[in-house]
Protein backbone atom coordinates (compact mmCIF):
# COMPACT_ATOMS: atom_id res chain seq x y z
CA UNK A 1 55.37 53.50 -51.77
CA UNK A 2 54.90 56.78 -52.67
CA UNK A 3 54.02 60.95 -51.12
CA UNK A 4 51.01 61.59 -53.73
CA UNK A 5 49.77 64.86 -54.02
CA UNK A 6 46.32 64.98 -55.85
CA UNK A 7 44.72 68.30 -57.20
CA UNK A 8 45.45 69.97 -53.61
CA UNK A 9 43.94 73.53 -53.36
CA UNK A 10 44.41 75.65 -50.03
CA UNK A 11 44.22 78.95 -48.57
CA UNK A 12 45.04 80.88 -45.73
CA UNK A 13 42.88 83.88 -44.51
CA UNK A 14 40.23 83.68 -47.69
CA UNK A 15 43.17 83.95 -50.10
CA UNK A 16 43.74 80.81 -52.04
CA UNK A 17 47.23 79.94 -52.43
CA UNK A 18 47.44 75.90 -53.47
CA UNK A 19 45.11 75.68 -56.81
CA UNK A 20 45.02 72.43 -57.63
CA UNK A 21 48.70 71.34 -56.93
CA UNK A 22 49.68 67.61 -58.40
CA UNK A 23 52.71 65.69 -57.36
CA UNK A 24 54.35 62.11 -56.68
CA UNK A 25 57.33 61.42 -54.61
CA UNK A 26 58.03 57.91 -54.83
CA UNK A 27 60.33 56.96 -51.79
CA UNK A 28 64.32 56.23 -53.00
CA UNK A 29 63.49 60.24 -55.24
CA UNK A 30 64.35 63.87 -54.37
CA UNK A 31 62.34 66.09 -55.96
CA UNK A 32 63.27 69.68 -56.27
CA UNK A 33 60.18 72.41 -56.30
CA UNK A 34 61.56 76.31 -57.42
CA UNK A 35 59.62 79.01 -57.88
CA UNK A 36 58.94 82.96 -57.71
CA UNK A 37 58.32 84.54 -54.45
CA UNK A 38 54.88 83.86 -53.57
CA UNK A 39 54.27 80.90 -55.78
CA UNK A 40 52.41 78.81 -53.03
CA UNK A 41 56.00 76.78 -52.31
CA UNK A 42 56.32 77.61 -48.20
CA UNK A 43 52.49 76.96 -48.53
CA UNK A 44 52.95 73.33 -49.59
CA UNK A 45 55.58 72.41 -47.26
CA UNK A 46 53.42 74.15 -44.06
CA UNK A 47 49.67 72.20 -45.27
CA UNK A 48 52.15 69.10 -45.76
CA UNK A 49 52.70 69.54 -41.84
CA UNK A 50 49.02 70.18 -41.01
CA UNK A 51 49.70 73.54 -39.91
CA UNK A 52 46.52 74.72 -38.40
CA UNK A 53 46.61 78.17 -40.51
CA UNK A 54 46.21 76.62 -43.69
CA UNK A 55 42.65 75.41 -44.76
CA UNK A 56 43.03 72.81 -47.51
CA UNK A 57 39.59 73.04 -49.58
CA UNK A 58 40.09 70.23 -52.59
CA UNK A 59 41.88 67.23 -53.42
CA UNK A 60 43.91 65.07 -51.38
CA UNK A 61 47.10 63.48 -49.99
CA UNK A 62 48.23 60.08 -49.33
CA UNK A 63 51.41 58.97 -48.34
CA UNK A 64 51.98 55.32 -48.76
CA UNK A 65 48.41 55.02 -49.52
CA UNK A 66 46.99 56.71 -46.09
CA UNK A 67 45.67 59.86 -46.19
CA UNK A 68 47.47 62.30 -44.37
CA UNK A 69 44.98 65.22 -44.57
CA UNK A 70 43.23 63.23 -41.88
CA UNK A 71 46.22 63.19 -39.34
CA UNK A 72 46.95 65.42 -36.53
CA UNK A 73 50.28 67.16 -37.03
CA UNK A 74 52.14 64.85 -34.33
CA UNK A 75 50.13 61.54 -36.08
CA UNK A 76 52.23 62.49 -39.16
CA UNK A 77 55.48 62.96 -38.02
CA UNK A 78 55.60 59.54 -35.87
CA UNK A 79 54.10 58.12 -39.42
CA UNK A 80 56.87 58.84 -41.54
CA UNK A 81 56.48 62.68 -42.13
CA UNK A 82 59.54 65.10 -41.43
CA UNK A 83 59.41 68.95 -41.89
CA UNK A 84 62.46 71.34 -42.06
CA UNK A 85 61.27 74.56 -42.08
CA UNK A 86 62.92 77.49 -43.14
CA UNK A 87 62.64 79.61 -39.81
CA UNK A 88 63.23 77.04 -37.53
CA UNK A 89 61.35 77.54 -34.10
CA UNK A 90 62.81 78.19 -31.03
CA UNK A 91 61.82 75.81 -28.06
CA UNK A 92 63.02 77.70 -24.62
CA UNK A 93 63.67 75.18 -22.02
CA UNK A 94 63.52 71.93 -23.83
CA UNK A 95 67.43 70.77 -24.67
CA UNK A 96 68.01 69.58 -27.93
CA UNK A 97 68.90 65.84 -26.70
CA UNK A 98 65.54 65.50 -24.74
CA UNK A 99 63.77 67.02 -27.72
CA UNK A 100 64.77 64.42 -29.97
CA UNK A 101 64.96 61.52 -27.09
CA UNK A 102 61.17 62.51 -26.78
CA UNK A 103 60.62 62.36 -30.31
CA UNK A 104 62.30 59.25 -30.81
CA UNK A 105 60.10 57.65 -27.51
CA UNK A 106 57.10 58.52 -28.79
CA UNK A 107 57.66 55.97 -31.96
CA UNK A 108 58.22 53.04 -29.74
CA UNK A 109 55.54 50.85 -28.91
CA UNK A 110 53.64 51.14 -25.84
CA UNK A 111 55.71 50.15 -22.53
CA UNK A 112 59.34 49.82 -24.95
CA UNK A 113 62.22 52.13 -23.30
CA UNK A 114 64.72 54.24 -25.50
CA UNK A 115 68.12 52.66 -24.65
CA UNK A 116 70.16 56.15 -23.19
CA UNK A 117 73.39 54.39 -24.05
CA UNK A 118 72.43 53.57 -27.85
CA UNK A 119 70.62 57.23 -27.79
CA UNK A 120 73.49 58.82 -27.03
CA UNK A 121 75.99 57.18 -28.86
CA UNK A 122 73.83 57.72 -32.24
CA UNK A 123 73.34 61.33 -31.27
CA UNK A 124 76.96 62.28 -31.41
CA UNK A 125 77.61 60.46 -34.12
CA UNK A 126 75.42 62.74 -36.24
CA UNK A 127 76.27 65.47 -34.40
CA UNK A 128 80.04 64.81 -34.99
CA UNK A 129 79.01 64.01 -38.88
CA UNK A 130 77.66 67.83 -39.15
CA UNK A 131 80.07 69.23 -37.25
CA UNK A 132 77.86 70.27 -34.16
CA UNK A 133 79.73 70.57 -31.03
CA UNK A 134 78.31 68.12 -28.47
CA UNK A 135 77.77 70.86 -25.96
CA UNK A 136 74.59 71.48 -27.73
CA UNK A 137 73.01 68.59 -26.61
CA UNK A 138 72.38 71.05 -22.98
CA UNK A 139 71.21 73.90 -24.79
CA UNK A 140 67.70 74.47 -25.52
CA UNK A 141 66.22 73.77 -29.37
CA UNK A 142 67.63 76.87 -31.54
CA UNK A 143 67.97 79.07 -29.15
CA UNK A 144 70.21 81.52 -29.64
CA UNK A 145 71.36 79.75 -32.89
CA UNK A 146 73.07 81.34 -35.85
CA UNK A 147 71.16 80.46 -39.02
CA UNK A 148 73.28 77.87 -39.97
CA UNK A 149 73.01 76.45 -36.46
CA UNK A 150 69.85 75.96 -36.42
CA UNK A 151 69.84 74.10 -40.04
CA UNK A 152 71.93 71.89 -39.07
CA UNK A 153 70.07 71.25 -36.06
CA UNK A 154 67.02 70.21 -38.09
CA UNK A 155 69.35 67.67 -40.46
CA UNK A 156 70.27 66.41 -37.16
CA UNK A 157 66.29 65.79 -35.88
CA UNK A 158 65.72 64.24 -39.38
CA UNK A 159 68.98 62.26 -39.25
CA UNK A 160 67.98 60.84 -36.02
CA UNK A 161 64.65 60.35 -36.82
CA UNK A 162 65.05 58.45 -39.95
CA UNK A 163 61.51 58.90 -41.76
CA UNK A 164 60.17 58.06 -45.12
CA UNK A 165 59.10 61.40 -46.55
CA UNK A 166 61.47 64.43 -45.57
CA UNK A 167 60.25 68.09 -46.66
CA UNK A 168 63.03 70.56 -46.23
CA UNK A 169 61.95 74.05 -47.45
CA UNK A 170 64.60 76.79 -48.11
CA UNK A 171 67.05 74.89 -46.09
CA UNK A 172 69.48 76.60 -47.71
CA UNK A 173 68.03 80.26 -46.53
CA UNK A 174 71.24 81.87 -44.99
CA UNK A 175 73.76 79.50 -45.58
CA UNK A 176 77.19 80.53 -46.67
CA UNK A 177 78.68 78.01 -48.63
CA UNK A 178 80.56 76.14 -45.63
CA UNK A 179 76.95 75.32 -43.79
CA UNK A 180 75.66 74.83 -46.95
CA UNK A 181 77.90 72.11 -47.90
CA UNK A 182 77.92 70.34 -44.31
CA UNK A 183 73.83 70.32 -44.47
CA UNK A 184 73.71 68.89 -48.23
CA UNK A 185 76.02 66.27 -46.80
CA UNK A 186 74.19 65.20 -44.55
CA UNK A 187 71.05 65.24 -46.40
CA UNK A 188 72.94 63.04 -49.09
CA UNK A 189 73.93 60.92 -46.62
CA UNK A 190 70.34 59.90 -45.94
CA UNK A 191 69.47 59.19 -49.45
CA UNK A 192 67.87 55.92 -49.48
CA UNK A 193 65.38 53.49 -51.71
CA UNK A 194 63.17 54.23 -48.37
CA UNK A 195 63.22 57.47 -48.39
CA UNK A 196 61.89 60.25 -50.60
CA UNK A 197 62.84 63.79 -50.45
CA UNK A 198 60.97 67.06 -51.38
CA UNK A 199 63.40 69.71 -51.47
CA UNK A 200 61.94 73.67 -52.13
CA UNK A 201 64.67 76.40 -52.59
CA UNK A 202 64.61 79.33 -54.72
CA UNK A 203 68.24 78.60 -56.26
CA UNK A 204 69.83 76.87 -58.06
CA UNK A 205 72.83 76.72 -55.90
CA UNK A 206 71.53 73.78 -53.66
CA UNK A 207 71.03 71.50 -56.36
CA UNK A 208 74.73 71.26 -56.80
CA UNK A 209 75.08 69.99 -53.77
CA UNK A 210 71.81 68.04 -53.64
CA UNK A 211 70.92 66.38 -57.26
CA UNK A 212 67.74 66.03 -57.63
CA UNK A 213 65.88 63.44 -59.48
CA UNK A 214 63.31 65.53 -60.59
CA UNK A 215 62.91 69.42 -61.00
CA UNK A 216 59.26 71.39 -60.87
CA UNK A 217 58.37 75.10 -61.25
CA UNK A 218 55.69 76.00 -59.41
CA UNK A 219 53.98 79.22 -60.47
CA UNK A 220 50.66 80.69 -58.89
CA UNK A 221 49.91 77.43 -56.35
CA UNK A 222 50.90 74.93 -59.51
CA UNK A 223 53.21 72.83 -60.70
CA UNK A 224 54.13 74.23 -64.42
CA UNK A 225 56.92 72.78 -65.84
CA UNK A 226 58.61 69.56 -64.81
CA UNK A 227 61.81 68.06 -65.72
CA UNK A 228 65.64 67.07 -65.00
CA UNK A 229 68.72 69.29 -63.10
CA UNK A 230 68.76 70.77 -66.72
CA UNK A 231 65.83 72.56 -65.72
CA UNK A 232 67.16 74.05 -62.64
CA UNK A 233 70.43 75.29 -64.46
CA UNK A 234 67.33 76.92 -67.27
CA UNK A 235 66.11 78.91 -64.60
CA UNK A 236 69.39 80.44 -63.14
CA UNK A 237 70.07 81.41 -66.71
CA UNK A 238 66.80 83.30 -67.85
CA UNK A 239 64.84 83.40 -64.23
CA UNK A 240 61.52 82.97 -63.40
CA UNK A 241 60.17 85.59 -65.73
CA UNK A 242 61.00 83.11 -68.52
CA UNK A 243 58.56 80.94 -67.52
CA UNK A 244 55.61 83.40 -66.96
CA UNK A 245 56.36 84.11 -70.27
CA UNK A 246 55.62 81.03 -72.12
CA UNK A 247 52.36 80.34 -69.36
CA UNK A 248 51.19 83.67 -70.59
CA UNK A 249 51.86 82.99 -74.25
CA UNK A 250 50.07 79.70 -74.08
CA UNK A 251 46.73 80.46 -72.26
């Protein structure tokens, strides 16, 4: 049971940005992608969701063996599939506990009820492990959140949620340390042999509180260098520039 990514190319607007991208994620794994600024990395996570902007002109994706290139963006989050993106939308008018009641009813079968009682008693549980106050159930989905707010709002969706394949890029974006350590918390707490994680930040920082299995540099809309947490603490010491270096030097 894997998240297989198979020579994936894409663009957006003419301008290829994916150019032939190759990656597993077995489930029970979090993989860590870093890059430079415009590497392709917000790219991957946003064609992963089927974002409509993004044409996706080679190779493929299957996740547990299905191909998710074929699925509409709502098919693959009941499937398994769970984005956290780094500028988490605003939804005006929807509270955050019918947002993810909804969510959670559209994965039952056809005709089965969401138990409120159960619902709610799960909900602020999370929402007491992340430290959100339970008034936030009433208030509509990140609005008027701080940044941290509204990252800890997504852990909570995914929390709640529980899927197989969880793709959380730059969660860290505008965390001080506090947040920071309360989301990688409760992203540990979800590590699971059923679960695989794909985790893209720019620093290193997050992988202290979030050890990855698995490191990758992606460079130019590829994956250039894998390797261990060793790799991450490489980059913090001689930056990215170190490994344009040795791509240049080689080709």
């Amino acid at each position: 049971m894997k998240l297989e990514i198979k020579d994936l190319h894409a663009r957006i607007d003419g301008q290829e940005i994916l150019k032939g991208l190759s990656l597993d994620i077995p489930r029970g794994e979090v993989h860590a992608i870093m890059g430079p600024n415009g590497s392709g990395k917000s790219t991957l996570s946003k064609v992963l969701a089927g974002h409509e902007d993004y044409e996706v002109t080679g190779g493929e994706v299957l996740m547990d063996g299905v191909n998710l290139l074929e699925m509409e963006a709502d098919e693959r989050s009941r499937a398994g599939l769970f984005m956290a993106f780094q500028y988490p939308v605003e939804i005006p008018g929807v509270s955050n506990a019918n947002f993810i009641r909804a969510a959670l009813q559209s994965r039952l079968p056809k005709g089965e009820e969401l138990d409120a009682v159960d619902f709610y008693k799960a909900l602020y549980a999370k929402m007491d492990e992340l430290e959100i106050d339970r008034k936030f159930t009433a208030r509509s989905v990140n609005e008027g959140f701080s940044g941290g707010e509204k990252k800890r709002n997504e852990i909570l969706q995914m929390a709640m949620l529980e899927p197989f394949y969880c793709v959380l890029d730059e969660t860290d974006s505008g965390l001080d340390i506090d947040a920071l350590k309360i989301v990688a918390r409760g992203v540990n707490a979800m590590r699971s042999p059923y679960r695989g994680f794909l985790v893209i930040t720019h620093y290193q920082r997050l992988l202290d509180y979030i050890e990855p299995d698995h490191v990758h540099v992606m460079v130019n809309g590829r994956i250039v260098r894998s390797g261990g947490k060793g790799l991450a603490l490489e980059l913090e010491e001689k930056g990215y520039d170190w490994i344009k270096d040795e791509l240049a030097v080689t080709a």
